[in-house]
C-alpha atoms as a PDB file:
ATOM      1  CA  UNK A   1      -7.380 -45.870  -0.045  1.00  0.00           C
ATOM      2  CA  UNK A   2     -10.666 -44.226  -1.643  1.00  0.00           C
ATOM      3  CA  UNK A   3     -10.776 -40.782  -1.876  1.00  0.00           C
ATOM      4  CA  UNK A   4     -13.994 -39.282  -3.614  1.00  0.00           C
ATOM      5  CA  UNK A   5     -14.490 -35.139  -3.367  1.00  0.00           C
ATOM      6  CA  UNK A   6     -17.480 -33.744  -4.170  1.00  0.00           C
ATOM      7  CA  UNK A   7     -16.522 -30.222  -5.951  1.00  0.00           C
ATOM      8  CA  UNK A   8     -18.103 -27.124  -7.514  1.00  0.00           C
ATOM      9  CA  UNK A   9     -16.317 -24.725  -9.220  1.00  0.00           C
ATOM     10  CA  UNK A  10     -15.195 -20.993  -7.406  1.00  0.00           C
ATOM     11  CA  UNK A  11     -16.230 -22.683  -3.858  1.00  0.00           C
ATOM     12  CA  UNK A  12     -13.620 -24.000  -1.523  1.00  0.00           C
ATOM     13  CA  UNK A  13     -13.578 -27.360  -2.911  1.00  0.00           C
ATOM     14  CA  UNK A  14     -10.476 -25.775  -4.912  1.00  0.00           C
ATOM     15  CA  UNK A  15      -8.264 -25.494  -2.653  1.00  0.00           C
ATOM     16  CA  UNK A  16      -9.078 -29.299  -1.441  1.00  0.00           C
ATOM     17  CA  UNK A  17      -8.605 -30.484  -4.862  1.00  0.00           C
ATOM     18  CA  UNK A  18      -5.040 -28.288  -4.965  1.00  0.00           C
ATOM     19  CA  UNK A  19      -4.029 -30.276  -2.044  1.00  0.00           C
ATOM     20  CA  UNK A  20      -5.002 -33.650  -3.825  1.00  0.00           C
ATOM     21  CA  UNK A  21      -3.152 -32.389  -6.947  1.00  0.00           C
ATOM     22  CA  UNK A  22      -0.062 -31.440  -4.826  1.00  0.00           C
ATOM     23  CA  UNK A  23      -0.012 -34.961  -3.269  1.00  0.00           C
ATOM     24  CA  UNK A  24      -0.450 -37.019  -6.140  1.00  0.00           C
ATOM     25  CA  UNK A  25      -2.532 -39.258  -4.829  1.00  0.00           C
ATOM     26  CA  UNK A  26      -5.848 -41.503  -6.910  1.00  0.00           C
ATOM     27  CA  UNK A  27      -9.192 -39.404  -6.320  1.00  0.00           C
ATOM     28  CA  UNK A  28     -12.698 -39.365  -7.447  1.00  0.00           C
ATOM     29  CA  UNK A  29     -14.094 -36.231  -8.399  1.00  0.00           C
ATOM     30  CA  UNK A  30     -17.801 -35.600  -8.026  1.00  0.00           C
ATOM     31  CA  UNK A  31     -18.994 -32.918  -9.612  1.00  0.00           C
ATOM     32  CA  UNK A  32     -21.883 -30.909  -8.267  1.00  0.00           C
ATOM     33  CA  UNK A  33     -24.291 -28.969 -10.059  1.00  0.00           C
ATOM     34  CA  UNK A  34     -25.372 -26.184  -7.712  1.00  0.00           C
ATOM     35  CA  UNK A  35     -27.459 -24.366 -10.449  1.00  0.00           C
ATOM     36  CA  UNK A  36     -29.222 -27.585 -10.858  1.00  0.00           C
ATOM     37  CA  UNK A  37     -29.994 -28.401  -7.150  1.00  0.00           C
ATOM     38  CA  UNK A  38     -27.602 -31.572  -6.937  1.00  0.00           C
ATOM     39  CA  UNK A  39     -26.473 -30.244  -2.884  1.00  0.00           C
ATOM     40  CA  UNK A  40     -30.260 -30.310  -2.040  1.00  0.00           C
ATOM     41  CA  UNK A  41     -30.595 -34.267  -3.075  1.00  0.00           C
ATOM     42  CA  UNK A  42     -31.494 -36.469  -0.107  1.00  0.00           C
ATOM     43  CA  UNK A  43     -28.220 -38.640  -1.336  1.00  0.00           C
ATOM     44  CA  UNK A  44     -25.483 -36.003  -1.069  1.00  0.00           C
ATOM     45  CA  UNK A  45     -27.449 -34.535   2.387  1.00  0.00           C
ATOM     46  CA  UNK A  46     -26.250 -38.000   3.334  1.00  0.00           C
ATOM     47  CA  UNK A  47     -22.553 -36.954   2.824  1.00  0.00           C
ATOM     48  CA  UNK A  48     -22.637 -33.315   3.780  1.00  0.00           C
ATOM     49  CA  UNK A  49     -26.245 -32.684   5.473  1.00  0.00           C
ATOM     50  CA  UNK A  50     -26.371 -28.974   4.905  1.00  0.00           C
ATOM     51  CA  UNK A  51     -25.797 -29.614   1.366  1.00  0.00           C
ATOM     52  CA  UNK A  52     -22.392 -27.523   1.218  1.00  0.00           C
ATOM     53  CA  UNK A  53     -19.830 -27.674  -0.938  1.00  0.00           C
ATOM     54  CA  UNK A  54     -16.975 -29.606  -0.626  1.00  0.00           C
ATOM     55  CA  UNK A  55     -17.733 -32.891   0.707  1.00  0.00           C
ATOM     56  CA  UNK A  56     -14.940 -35.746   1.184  1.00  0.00           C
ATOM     57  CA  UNK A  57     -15.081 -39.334   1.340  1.00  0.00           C
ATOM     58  CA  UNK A  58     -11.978 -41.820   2.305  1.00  0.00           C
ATOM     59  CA  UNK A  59     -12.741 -45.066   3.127  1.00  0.00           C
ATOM     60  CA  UNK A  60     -16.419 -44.636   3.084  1.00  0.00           C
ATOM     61  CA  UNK A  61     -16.265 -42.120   5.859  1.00  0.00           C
ATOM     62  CA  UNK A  62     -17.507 -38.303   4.789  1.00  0.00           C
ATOM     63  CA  UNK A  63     -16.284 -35.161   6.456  1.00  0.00           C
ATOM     64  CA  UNK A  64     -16.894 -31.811   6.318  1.00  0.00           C
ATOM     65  CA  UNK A  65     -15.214 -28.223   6.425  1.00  0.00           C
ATOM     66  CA  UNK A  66     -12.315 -27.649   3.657  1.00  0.00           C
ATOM     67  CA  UNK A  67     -10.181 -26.446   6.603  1.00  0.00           C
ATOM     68  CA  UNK A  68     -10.091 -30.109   8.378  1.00  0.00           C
ATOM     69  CA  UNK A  69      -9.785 -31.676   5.161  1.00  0.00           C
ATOM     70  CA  UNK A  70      -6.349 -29.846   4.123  1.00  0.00           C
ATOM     71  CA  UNK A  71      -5.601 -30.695   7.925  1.00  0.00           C
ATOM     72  CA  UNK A  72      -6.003 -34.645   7.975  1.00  0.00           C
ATOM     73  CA  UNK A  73      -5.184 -35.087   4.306  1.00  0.00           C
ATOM     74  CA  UNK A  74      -1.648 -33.516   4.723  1.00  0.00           C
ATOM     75  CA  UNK A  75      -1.183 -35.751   7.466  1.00  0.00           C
ATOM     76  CA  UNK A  76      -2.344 -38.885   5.933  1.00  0.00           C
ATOM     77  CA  UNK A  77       0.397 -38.529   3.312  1.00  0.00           C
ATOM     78  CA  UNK A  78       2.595 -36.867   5.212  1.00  0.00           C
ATOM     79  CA  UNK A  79       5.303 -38.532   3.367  1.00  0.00           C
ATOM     80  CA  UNK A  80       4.523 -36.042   0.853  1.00  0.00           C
ATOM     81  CA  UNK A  81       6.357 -33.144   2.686  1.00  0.00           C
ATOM     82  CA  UNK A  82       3.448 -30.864   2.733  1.00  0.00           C
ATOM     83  CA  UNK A  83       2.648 -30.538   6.330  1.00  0.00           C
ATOM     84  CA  UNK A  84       5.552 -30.358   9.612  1.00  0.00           C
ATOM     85  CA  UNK A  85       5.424 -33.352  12.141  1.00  0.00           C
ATOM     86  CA  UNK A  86       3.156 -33.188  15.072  1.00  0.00           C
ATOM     87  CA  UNK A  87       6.303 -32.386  16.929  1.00  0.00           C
ATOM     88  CA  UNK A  88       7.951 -30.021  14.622  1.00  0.00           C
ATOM     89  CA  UNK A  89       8.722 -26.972  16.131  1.00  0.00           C
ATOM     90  CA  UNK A  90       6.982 -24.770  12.742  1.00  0.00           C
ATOM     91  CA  UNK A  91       3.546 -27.340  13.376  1.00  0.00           C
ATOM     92  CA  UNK A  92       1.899 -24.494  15.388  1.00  0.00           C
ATOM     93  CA  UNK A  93       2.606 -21.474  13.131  1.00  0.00           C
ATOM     94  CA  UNK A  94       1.452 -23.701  10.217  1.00  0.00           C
ATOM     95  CA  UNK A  95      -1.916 -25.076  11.840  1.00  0.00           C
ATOM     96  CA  UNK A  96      -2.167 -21.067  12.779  1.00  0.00           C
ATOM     97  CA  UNK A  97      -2.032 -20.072   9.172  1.00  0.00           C
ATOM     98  CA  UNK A  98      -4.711 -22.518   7.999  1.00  0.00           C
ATOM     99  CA  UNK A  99      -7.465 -21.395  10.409  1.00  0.00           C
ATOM    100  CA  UNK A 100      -6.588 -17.773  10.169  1.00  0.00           C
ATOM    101  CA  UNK A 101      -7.615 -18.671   6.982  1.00  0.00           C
ATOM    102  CA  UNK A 102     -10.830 -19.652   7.544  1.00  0.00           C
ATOM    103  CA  UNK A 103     -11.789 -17.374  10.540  1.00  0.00           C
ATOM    104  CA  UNK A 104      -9.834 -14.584   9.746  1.00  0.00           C
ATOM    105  CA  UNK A 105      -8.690 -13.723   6.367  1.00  0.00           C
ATOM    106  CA  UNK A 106     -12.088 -15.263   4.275  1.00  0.00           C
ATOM    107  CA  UNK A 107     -15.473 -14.136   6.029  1.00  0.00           C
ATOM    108  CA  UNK A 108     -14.380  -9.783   5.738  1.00  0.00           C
ATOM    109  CA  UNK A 109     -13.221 -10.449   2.073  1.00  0.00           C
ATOM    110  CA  UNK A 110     -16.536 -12.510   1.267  1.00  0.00           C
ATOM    111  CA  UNK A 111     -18.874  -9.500   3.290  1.00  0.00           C
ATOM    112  CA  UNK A 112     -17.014  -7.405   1.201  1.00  0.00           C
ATOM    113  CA  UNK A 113     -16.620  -8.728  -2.421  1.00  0.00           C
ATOM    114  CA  UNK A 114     -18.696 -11.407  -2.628  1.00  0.00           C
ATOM    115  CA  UNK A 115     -21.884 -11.449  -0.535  1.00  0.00           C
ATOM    116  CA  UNK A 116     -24.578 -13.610  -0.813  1.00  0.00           C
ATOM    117  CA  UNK A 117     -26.974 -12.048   1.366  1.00  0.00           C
ATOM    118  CA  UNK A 118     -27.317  -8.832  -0.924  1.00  0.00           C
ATOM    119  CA  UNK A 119     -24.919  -6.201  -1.174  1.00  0.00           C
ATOM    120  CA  UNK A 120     -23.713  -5.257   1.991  1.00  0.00           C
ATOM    121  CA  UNK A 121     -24.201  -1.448   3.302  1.00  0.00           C
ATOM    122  CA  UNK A 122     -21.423   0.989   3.198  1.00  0.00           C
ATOM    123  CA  UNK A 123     -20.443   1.264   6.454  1.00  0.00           C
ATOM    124  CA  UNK A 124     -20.594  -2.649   7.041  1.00  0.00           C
ATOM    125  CA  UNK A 125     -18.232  -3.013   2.990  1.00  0.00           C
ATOM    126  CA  UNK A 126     -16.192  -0.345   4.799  1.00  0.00           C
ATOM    127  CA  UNK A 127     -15.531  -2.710   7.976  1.00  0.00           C
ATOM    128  CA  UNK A 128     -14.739  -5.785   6.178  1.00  0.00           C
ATOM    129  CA  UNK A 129     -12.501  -3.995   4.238  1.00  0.00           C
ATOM    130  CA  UNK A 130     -10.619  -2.628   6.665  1.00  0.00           C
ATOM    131  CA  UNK A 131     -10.765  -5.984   8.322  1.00  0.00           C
ATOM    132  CA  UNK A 132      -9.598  -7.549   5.304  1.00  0.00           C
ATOM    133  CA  UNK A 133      -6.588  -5.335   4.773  1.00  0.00           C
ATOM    134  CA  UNK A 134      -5.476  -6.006   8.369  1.00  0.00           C
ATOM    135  CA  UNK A 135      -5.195  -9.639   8.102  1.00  0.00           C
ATOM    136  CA  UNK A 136      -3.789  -9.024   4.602  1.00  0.00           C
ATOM    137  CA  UNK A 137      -0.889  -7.247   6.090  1.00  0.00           C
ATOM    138  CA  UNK A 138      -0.512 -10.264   8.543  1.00  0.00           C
ATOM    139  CA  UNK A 139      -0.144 -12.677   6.161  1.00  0.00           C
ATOM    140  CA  UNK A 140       2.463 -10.791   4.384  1.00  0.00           C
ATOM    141  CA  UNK A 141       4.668 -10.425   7.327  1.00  0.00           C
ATOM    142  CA  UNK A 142       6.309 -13.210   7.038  1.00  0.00           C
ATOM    143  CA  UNK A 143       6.764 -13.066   3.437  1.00  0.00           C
ATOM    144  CA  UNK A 144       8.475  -9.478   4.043  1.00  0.00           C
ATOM    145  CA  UNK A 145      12.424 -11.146   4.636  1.00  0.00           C
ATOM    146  CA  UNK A 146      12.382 -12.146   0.974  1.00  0.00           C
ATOM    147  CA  UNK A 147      10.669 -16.009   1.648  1.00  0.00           C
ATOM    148  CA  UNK A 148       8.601 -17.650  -0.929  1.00  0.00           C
ATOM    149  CA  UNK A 149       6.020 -18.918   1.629  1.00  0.00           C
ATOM    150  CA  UNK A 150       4.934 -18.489   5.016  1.00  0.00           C
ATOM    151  CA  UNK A 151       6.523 -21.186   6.384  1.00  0.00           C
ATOM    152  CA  UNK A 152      10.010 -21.016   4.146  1.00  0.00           C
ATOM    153  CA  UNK A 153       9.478 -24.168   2.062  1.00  0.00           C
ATOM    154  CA  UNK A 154       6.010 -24.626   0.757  1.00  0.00           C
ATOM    155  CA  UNK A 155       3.113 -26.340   2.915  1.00  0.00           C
ATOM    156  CA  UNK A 156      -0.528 -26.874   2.705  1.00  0.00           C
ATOM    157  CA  UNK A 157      -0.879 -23.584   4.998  1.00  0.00           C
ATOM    158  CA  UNK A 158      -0.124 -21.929   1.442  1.00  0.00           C
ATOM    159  CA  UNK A 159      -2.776 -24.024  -0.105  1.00  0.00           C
ATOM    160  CA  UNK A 160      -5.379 -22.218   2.030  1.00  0.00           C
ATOM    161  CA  UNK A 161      -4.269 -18.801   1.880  1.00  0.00           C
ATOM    162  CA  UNK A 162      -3.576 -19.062  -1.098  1.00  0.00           C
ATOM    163  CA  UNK A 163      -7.339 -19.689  -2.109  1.00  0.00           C
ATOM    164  CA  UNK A 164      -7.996 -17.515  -0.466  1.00  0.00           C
ATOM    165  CA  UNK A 165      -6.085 -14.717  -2.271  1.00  0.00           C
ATOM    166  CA  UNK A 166      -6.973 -15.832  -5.239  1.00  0.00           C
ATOM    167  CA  UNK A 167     -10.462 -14.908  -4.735  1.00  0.00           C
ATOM    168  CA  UNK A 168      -9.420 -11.234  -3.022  1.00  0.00           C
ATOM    169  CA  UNK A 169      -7.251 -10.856  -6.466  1.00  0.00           C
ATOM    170  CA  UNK A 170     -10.420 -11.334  -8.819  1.00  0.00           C
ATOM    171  CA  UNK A 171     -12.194  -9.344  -6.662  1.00  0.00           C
ATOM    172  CA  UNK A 172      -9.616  -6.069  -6.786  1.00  0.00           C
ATOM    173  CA  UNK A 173      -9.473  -6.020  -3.217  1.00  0.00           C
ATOM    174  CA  UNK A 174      -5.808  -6.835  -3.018  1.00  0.00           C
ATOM    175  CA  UNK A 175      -4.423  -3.287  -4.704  1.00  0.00           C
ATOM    176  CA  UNK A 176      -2.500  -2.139  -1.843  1.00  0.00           C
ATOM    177  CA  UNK A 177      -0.758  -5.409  -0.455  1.00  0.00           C
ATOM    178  CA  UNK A 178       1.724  -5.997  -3.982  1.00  0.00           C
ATOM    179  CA  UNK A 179       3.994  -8.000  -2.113  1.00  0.00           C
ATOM    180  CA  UNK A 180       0.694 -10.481  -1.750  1.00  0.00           C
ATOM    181  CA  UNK A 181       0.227 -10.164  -5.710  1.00  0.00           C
ATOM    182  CA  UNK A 182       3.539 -11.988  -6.175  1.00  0.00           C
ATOM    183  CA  UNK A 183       2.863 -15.122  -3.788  1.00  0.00           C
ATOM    184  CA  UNK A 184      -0.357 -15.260  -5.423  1.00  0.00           C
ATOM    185  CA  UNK A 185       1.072 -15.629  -8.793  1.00  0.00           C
ATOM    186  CA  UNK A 186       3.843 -17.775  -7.060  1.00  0.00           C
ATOM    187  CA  UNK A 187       0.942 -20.291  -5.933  1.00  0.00           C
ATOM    188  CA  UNK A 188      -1.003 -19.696  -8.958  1.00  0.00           C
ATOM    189  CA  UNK A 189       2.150 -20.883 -11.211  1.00  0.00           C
ATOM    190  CA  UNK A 190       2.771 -24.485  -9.373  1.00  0.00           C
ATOM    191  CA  UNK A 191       1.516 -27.202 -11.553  1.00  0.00           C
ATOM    192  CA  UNK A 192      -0.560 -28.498  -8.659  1.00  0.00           C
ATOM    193  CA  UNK A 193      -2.569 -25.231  -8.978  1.00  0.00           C
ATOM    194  CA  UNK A 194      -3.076 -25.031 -12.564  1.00  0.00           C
ATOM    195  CA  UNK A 195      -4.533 -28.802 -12.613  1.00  0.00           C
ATOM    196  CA  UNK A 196      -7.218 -28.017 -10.075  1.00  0.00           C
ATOM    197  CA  UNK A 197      -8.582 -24.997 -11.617  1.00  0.00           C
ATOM    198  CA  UNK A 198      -8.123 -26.893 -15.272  1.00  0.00           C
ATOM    199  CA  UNK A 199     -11.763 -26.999 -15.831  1.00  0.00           C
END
């Protein structure tokens, strides 16, 4: 099986190559130069065609969205423990967590922290915020009982919030959810993690 990801640093190609790293499994990876214009090139348009970033390749075939990529990876090596059965009572509470994610939890704490569209006004950073800490407090629910991660034993739905809180970390916005610190650093700690941010 060929596996190629095309990754930028601080995008979410991270928490794709995480996910790679945690599965152990031969990849490629492509490095693109956004400073330099590589996404704009008709040959990676080809592979992603609004020249984001990350782009995957198996088998020849590319896909898009990080989200669907921790999805069907997990599954394709689901020997690898990092994703419950289709049937698995926990599979719906785990595919929850990884598009909560991406709907959710990211867009306030990018309006917020990290816009690119300019700095966003106060009453609009004020929003997000407020958004942001609401989901925050929903993702640490189930971490309240004293579990390591959301699901109990660790699972690619950890992978993506994780990212995620990695960002809201550097960005200060996580001062009043502590409890989301410590699975932060807990995620940040796993070998897996520390390989795909190595360079």
């Amino acid at each position: 099986m060929a596996i190629t990801l095309y990754y930028a640093p601080l995008t979410r190609a991270g928490r794709v190559r995480w996910l790679l790293e945690e599965l152990g499994v031969p990849y490629e990876l492509r490095r693109i130069d956004t400073k330099a214009g590589d996404q704009r090139t008709p040959e990676y348009r080809a592979i992603h065609p609004l020249g984001f970033v990350p782009a995957l390749v198996v088998d020849g075939t590319p896909m898009m969205e990080s989200a669907a990529m921790l999805i069907y990876l997990a599954d394709r090596f689901a020997e690898r423990g990092l994703a419950p059965a289709l049937d698995a009572p926990e599979r719906a509470t785990y595919l929850q967590w990884i598009l909560f994610t991406a709907t959710t939890l990211e867009p306030p704490l990018l309006e917020a922290h990290f816009p690119n569209r300019g700095p966003p006004t106060p009453e609009a950073k004020a929003r997000a915020i407020a958004s942001f800490d609401a989901a925050a407090r929903v993702v640490a629910a189930p971490l309240a009982d004293g579990r390591e991660f959301l699901l109990g034993e660790f699972s690619t739905a950890d992978i993506a919030v994780g990212s995620v809180l990695a960002w809201a970390r550097g960005g200060g916005a996580l001062a009043d959810h502590p409890a989301l610190v410590d699975y932060g650093r807990r995620l940040g700690a796993r070998p897996a993690s520390k390989a795909a941010r190595a360079d």
